[in-house]
C-alpha atoms as a PDB file:
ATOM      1  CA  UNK A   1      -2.066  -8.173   8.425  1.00  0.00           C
ATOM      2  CA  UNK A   2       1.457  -8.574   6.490  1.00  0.00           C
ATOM      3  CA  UNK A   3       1.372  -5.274   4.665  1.00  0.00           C
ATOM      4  CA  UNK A   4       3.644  -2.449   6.801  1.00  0.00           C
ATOM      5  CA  UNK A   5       1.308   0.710   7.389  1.00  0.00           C
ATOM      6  CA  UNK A   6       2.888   3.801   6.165  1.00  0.00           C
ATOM      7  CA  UNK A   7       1.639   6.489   8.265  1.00  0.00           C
ATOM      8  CA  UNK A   8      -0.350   6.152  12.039  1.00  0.00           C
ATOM      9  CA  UNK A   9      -1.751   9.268  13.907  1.00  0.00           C
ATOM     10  CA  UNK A  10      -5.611  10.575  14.716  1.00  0.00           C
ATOM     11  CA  UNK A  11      -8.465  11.134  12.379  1.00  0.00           C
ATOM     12  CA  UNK A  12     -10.011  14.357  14.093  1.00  0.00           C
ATOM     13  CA  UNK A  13     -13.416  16.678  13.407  1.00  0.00           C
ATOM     14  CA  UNK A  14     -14.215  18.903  16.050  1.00  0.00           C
ATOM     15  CA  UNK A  15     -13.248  17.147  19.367  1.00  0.00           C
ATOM     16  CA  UNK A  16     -13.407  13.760  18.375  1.00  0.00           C
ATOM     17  CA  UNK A  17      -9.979  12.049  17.404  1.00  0.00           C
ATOM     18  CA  UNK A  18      -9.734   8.133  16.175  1.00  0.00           C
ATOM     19  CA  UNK A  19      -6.359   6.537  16.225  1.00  0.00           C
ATOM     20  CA  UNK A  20      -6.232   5.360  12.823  1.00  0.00           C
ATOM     21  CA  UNK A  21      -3.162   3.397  10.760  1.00  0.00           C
ATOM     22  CA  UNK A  22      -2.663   4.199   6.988  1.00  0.00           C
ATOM     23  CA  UNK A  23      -1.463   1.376   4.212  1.00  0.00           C
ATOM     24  CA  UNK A  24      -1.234   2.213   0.836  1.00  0.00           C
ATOM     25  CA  UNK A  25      -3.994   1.017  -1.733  1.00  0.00           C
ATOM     26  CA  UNK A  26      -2.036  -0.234  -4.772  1.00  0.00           C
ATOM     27  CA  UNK A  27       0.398  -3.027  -5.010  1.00  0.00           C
ATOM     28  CA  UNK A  28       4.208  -1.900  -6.013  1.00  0.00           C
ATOM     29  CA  UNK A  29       5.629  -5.732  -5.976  1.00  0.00           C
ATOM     30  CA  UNK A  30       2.927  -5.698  -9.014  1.00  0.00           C
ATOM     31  CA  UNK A  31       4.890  -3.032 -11.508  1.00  0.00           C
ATOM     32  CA  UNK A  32       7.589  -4.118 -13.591  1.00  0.00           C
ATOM     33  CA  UNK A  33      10.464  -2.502 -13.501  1.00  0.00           C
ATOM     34  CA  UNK A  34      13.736  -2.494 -15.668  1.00  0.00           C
ATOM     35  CA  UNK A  35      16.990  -1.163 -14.886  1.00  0.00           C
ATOM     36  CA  UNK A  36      19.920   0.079 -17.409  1.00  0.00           C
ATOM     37  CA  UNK A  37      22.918  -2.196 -18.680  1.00  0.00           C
ATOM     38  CA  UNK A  38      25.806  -2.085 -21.047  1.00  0.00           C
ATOM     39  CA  UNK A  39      24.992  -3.317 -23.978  1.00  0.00           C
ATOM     40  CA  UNK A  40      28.393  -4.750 -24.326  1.00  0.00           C
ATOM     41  CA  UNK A  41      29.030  -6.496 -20.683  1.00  0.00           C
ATOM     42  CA  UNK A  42      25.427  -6.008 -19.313  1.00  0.00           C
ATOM     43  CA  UNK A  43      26.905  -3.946 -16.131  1.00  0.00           C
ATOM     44  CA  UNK A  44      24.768  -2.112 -14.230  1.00  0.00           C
ATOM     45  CA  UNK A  45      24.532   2.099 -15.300  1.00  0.00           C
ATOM     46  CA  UNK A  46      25.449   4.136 -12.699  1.00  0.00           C
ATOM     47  CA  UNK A  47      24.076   7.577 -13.022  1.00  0.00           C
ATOM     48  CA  UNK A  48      26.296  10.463 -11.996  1.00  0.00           C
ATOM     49  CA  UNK A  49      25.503  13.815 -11.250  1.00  0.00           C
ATOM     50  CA  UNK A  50      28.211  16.064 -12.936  1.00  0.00           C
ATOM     51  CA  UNK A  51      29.010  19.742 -13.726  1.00  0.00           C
ATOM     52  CA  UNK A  52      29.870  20.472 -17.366  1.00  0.00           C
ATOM     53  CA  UNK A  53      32.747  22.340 -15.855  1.00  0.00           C
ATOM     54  CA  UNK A  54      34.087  21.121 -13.473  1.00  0.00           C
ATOM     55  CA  UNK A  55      32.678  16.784 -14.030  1.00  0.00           C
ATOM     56  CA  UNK A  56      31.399  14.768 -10.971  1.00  0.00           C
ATOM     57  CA  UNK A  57      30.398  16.335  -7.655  1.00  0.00           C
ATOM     58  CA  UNK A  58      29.683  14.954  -3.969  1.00  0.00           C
ATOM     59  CA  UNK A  59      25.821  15.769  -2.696  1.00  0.00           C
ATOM     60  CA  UNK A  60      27.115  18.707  -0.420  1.00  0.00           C
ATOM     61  CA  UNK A  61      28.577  20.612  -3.622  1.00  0.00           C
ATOM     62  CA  UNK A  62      24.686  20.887  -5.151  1.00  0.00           C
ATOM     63  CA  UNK A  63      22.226  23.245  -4.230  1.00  0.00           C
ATOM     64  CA  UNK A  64      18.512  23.904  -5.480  1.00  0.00           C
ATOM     65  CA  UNK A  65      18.381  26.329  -7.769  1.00  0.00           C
ATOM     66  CA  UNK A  66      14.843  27.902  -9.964  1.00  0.00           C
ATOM     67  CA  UNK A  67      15.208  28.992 -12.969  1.00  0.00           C
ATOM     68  CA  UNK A  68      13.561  32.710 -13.485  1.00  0.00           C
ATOM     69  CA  UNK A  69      14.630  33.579 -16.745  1.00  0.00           C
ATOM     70  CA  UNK A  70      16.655  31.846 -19.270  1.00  0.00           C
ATOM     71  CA  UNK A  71      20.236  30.887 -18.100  1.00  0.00           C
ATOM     72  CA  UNK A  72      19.802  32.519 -14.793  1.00  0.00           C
ATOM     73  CA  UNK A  73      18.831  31.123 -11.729  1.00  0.00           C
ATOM     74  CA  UNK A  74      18.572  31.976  -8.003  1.00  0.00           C
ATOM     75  CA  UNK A  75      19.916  29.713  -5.894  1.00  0.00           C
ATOM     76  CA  UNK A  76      17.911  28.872  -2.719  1.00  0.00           C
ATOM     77  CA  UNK A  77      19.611  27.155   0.611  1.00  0.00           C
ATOM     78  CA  UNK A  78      18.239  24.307   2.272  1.00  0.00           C
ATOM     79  CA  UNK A  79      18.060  26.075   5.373  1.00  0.00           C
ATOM     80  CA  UNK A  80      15.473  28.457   3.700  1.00  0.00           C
ATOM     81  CA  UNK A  81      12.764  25.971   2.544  1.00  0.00           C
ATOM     82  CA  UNK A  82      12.906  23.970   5.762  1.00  0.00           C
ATOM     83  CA  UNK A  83      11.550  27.181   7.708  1.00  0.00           C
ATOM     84  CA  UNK A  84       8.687  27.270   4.743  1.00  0.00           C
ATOM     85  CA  UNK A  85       7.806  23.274   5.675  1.00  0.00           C
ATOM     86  CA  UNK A  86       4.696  23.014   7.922  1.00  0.00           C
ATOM     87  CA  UNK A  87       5.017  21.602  11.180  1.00  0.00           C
ATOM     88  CA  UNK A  88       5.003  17.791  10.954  1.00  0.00           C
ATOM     89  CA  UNK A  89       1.776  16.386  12.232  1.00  0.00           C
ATOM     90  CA  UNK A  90       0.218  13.600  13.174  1.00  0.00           C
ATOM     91  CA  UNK A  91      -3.511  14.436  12.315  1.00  0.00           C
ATOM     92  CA  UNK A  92      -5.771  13.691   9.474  1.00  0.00           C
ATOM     93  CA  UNK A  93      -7.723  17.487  10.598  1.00  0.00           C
ATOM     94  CA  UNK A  94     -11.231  17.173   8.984  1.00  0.00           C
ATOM     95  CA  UNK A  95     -11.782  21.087   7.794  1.00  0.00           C
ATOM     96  CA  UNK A  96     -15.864  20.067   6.535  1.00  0.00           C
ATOM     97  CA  UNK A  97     -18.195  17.784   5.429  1.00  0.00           C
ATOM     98  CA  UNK A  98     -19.361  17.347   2.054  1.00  0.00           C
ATOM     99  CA  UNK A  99     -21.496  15.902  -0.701  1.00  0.00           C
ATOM    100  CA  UNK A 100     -20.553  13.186  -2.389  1.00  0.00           C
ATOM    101  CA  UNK A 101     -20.221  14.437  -5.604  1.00  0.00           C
ATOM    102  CA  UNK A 102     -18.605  17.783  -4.259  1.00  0.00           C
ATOM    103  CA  UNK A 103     -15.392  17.233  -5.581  1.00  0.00           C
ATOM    104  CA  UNK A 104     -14.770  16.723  -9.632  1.00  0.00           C
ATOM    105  CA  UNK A 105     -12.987  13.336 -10.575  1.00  0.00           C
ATOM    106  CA  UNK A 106     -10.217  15.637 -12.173  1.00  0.00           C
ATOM    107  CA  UNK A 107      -9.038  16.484  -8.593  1.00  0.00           C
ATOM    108  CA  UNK A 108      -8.554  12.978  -7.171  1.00  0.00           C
ATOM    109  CA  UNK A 109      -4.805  12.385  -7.774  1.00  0.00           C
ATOM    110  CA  UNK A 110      -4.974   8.464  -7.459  1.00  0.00           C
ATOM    111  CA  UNK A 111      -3.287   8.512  -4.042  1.00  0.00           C
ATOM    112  CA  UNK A 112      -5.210   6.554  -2.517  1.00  0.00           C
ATOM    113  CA  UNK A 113      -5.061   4.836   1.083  1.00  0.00           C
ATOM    114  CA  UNK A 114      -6.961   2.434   3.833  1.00  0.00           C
ATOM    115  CA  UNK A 115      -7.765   3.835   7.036  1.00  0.00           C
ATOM    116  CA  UNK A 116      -8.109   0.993   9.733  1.00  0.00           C
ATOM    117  CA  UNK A 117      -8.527   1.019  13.519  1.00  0.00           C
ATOM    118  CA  UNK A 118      -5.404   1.909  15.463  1.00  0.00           C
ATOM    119  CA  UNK A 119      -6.435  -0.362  18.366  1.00  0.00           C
ATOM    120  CA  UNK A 120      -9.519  -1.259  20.087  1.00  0.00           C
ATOM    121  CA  UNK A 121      -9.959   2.274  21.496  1.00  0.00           C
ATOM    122  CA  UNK A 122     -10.617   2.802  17.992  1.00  0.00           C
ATOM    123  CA  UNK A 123     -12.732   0.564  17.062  1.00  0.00           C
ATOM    124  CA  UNK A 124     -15.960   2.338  18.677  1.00  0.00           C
ATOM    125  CA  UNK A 125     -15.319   6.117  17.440  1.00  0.00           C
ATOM    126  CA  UNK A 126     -14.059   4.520  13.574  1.00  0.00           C
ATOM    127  CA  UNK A 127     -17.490   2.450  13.097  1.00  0.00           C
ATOM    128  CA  UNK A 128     -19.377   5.598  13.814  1.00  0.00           C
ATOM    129  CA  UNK A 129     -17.681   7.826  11.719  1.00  0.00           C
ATOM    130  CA  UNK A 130     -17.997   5.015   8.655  1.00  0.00           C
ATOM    131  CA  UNK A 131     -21.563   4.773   9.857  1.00  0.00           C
ATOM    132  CA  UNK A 132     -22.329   8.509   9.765  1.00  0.00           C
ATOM    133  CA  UNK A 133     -20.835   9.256   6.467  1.00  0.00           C
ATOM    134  CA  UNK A 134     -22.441   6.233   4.678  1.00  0.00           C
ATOM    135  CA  UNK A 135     -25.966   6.695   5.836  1.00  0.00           C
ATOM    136  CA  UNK A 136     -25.642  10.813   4.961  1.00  0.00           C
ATOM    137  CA  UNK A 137     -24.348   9.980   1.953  1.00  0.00           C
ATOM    138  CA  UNK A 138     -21.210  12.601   2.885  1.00  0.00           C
ATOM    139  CA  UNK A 139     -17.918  12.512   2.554  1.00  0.00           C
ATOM    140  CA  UNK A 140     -15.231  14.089   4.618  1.00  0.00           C
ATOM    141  CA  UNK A 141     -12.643  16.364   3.253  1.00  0.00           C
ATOM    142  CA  UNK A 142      -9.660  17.277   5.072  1.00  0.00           C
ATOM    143  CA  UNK A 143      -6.003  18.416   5.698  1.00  0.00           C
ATOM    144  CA  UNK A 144      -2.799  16.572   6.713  1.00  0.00           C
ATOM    145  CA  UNK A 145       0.983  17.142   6.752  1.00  0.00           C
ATOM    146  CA  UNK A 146       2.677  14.379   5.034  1.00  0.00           C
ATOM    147  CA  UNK A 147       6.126  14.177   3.252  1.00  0.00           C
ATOM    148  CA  UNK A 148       6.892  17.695   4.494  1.00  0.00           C
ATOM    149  CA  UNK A 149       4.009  19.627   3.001  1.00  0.00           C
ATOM    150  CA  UNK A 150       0.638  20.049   3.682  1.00  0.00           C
ATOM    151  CA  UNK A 151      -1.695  17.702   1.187  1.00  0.00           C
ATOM    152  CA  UNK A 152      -5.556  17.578   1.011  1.00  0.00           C
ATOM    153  CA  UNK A 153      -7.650  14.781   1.520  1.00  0.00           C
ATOM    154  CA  UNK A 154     -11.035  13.151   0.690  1.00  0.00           C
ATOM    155  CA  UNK A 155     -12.264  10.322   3.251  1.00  0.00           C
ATOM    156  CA  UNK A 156     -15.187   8.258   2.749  1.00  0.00           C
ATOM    157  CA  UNK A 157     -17.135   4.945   3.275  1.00  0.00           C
ATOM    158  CA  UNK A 158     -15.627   1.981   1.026  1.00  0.00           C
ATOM    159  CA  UNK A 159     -16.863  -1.065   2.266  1.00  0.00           C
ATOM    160  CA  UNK A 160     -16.166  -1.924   5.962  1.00  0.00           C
ATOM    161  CA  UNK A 161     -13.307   0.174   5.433  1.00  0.00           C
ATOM    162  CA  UNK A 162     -12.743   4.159   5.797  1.00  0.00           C
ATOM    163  CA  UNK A 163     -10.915   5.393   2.164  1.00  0.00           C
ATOM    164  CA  UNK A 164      -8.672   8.261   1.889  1.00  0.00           C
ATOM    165  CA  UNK A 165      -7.993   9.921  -1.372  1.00  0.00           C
ATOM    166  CA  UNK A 166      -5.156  12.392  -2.217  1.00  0.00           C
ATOM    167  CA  UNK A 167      -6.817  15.628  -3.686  1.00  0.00           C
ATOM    168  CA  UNK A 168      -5.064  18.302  -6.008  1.00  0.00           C
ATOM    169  CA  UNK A 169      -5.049  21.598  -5.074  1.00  0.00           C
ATOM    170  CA  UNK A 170      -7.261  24.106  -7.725  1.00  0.00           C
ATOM    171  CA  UNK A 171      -4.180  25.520  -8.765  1.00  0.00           C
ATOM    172  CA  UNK A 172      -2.975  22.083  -9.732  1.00  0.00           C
ATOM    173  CA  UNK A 173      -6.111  21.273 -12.234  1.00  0.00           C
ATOM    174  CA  UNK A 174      -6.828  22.352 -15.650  1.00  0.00           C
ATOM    175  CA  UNK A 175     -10.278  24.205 -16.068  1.00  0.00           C
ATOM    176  CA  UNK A 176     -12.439  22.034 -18.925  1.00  0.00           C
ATOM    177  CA  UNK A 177     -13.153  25.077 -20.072  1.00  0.00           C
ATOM    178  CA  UNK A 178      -9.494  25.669 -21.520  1.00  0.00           C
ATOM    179  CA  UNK A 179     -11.053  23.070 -23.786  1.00  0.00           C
ATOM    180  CA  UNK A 180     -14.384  23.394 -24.634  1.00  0.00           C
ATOM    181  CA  UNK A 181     -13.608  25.408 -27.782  1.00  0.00           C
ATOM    182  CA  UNK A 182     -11.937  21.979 -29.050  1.00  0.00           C
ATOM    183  CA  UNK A 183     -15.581  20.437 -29.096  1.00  0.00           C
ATOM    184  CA  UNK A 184     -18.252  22.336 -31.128  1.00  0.00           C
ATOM    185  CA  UNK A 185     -21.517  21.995 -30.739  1.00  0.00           C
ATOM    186  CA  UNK A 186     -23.511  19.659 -33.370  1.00  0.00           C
ATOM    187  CA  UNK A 187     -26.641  18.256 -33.524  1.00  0.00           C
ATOM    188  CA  UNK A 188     -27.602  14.540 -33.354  1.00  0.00           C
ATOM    189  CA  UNK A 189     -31.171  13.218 -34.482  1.00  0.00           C
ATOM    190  CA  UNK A 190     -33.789  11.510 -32.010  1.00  0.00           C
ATOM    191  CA  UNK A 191     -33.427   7.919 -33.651  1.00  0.00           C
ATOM    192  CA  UNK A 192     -29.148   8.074 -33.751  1.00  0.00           C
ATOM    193  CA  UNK A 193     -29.954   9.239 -29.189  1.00  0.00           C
ATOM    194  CA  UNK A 194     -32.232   6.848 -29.470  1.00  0.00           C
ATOM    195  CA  UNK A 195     -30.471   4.072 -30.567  1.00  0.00           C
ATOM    196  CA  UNK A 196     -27.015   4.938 -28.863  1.00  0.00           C
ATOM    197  CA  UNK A 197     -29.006   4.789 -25.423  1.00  0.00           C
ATOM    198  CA  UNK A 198     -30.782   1.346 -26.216  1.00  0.00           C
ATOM    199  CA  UNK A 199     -26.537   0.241 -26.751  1.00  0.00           C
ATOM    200  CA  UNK A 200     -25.774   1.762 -23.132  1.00  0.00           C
ATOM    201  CA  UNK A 201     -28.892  -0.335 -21.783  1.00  0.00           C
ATOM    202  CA  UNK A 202     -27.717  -3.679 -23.743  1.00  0.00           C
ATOM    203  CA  UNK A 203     -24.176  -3.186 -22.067  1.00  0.00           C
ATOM    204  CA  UNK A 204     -25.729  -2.419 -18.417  1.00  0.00           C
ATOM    205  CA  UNK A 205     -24.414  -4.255 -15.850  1.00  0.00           C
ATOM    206  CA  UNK A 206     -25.997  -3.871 -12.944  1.00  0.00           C
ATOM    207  CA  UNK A 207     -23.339  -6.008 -10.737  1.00  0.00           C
ATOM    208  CA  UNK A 208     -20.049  -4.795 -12.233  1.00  0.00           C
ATOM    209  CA  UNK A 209     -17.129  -7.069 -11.914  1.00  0.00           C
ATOM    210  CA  UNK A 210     -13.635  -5.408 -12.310  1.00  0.00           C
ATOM    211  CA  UNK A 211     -11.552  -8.711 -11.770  1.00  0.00           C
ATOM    212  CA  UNK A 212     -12.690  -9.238 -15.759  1.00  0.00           C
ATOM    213  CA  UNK A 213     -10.407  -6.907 -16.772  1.00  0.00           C
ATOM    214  CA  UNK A 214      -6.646  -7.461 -16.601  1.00  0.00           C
ATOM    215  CA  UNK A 215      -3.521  -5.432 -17.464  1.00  0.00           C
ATOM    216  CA  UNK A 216      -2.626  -7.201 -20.803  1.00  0.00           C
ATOM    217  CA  UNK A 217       0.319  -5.254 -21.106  1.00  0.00           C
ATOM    218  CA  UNK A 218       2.112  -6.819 -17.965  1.00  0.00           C
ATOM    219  CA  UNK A 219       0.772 -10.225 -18.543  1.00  0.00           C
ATOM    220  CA  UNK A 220       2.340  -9.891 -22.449  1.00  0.00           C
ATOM    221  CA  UNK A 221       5.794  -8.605 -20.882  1.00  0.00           C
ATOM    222  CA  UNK A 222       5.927 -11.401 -18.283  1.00  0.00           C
ATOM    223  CA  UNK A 223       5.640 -13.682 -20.564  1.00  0.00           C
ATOM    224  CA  UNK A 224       8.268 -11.981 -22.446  1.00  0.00           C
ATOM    225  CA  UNK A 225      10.758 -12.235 -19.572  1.00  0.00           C
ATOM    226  CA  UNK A 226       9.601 -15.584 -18.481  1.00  0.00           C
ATOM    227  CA  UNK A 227      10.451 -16.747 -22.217  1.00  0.00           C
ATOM    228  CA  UNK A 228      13.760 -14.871 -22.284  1.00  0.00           C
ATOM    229  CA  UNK A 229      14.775 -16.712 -18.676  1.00  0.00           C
ATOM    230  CA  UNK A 230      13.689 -19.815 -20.328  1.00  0.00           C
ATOM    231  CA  UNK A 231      15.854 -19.207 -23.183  1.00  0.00           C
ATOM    232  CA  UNK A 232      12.816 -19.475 -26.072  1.00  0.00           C
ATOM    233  CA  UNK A 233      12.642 -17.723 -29.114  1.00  0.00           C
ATOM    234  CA  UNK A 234      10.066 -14.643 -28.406  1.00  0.00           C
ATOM    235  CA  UNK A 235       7.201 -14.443 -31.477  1.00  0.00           C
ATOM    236  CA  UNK A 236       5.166 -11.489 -31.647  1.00  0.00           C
ATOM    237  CA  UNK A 237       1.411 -11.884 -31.815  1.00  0.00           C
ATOM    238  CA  UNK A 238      -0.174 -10.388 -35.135  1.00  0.00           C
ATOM    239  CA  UNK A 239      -0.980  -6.676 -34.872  1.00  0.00           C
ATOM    240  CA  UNK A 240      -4.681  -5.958 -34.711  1.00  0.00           C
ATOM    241  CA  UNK A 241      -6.086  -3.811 -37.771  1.00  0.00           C
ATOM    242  CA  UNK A 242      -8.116  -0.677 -37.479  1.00  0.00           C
ATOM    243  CA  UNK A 243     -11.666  -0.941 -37.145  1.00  0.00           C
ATOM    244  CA  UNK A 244     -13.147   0.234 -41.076  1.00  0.00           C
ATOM    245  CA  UNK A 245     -14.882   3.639 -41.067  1.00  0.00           C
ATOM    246  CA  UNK A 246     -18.791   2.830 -41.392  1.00  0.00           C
ATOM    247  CA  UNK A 247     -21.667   5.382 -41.020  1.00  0.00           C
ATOM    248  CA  UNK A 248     -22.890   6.147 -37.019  1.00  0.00           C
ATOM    249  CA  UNK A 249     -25.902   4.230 -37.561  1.00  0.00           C
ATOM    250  CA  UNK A 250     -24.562   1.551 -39.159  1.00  0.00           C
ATOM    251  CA  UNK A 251     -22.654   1.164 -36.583  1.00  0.00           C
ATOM    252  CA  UNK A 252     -24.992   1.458 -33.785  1.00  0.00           C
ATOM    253  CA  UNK A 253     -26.968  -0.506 -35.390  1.00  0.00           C
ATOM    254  CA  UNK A 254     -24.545  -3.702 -35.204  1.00  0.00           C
ATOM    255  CA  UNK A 255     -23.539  -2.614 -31.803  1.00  0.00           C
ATOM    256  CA  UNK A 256     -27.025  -3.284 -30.772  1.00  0.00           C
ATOM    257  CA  UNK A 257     -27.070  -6.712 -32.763  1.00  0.00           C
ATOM    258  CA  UNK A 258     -23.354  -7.708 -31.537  1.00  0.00           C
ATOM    259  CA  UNK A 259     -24.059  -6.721 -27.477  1.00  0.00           C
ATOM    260  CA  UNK A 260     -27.903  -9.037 -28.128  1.00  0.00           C
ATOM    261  CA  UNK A 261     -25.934 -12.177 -29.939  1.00  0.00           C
ATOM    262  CA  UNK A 262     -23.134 -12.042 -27.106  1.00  0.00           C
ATOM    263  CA  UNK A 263     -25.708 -11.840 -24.033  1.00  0.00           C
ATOM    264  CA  UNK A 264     -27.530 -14.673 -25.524  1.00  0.00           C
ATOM    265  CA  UNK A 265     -24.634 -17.135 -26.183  1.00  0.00           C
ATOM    266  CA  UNK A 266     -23.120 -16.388 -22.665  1.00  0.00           C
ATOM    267  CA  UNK A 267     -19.559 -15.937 -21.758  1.00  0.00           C
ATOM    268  CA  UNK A 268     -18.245 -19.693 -20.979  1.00  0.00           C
ATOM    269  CA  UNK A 269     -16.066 -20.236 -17.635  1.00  0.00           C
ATOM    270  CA  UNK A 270     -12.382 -19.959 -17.756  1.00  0.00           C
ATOM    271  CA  UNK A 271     -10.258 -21.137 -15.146  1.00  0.00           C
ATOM    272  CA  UNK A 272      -8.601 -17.993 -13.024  1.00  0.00           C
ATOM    273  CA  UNK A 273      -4.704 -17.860 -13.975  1.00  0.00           C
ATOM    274  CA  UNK A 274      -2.652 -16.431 -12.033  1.00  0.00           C
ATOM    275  CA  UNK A 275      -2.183 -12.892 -11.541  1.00  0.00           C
ATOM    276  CA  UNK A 276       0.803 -11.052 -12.514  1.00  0.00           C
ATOM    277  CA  UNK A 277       2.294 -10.477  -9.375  1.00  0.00           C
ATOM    278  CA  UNK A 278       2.479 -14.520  -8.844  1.00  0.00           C
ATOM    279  CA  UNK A 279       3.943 -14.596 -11.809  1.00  0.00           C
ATOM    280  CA  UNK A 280       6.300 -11.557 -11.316  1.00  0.00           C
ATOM    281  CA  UNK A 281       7.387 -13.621  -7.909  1.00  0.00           C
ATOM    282  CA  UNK A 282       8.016 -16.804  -9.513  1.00  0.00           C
ATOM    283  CA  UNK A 283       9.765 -15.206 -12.445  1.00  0.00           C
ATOM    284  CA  UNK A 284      12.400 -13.563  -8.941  1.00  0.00           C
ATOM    285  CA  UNK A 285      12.392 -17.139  -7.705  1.00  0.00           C
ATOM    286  CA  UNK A 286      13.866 -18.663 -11.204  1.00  0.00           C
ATOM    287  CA  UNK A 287      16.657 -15.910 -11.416  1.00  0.00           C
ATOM    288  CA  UNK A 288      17.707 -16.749  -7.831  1.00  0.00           C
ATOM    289  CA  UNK A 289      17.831 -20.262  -7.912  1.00  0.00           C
END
């Protein structure tokens, strides 16, 4: 495996403890990423952290200050917020398990990482706590210390693979309540339900395929870049006009039609191009060469 784990320790519940390895779940060679220039020379910006006063300072001439009221702030030492760090750990401590559905979607924070094996000792102890979970349909939720504070954690079956997901603490999460008041409540006839459900059923698909959809906006600024290292003249594509305001029905109605006419006529094969972090690579190779 050529991707560096980022954290190692033990998966524990109760007694039981599984050496386990961490690696990240998203790609961060795949993001595109600008930095500042003069516009004049194209230099590099160097950002400076300076005093109104009395202009640059060194990092040992800043402290951390909070802001309680306006213009006034208490300054707190570094000494100080070490002793309120948790001990550093090297457990993934599984407080209880849970349904599936026991935490809200709003409180997954899109952390995400892999659990694997740490080791054959492993191996026996991780298969039965993938096993467990998937057949009970549970999930696991638990606590950590990582990056000096103490972070929750939701770990369940995904695949062959054990999936932990960073979770937000309640006071972190807006209640839907705060708006509810935004969306009244209004009635909708049995044939507009009827018909909006018989759209949902056309666009079923039962074996869902996410590789279908791409980030267009990184593909469109690759091939920006890749045209400006080639030295072409860029041409934006035509802006795409608004869809024209036509009755609900109407429009469910030639939903229906549109979703029937494009299952029938099939989707024809297109060769796979390549993904935007081959291109993003190639694009590095180009400037280097």
């Amino acid at each position: 495996m050529a991707t560096r784990s980022v954290w190692s320790g033990f998966l524990r519940f109760s007694l039981v403890a599984v050496p386990v390895k961490a690696y990240s779940a998203t790609k961060s060679e795949s993001r595109i990423a600008f930095n500042q220039l003069h516009k004049d020379c194209h230099s590099r910006i160097q950002l400076r952290k300076c005093c109104p006063v009395h202009g640059e300072l060194k990092a040992d001439q800043i402290v951390s200050g909070y802001e309680f009221s306006e213009g006034q702030y208490v300054v707190v030492d570094p000494e100080e917020l070490q002793k309120l760090r948790p001990t550093a750990s090297k457990s993934i401590n599984v407080a209880a398990f849970v349904g599936a559905d026991a935490i809200a979607p709003a409180f997954l924070n899109g952390k995400t990482h892999f659990l694997v094996p740490d080791g054959p000792v492993a191996f026996k102890s991780y298969a039965l706590i993938h096993r467990a979970l998937r057949e009970s349909r549970m999930v696991a939720f638990a606590q950590m210390v990582w990056h000096g504070r103490e972070q929750l954690q939701l770990i369940r079956p995904a695949g062959r693979l054990l999936e932990m997901a960073g979770v937000s603490y309640l006071s972190e999460v807006r209640k839907a309540d705060e708006f509810e008041g935004d969306v009244p409540a209004v009635e909708v006839s049995p044939e507009e339900l009827k018909l909006t459900k018989m759209v949902f059923d056309a666009l079923t698909e039962k074996e869902f395929d996410l590789s279908k959809y791409e980030d267009k906006y990184s593909d469109q600024m690759l091939k920006l870049i890749e045209a400006k290292v080639s030295g072409k003249q860029i041409v934006a594509e035509p802006a795409e006009e608004p869809p024209a305001a036509i009755n609900l029905m109407e429009a469910l109605q030639q939903s229906l039609a549109q979703v029937k006419q494009k299952a029938a006529k099939g989707k024809p094969s297109k060769m796979m191009a390549p993904s935007s972090t081959e291109r993003a690579k190639e694009v590095r190779k180009r400037k280097t060469s």
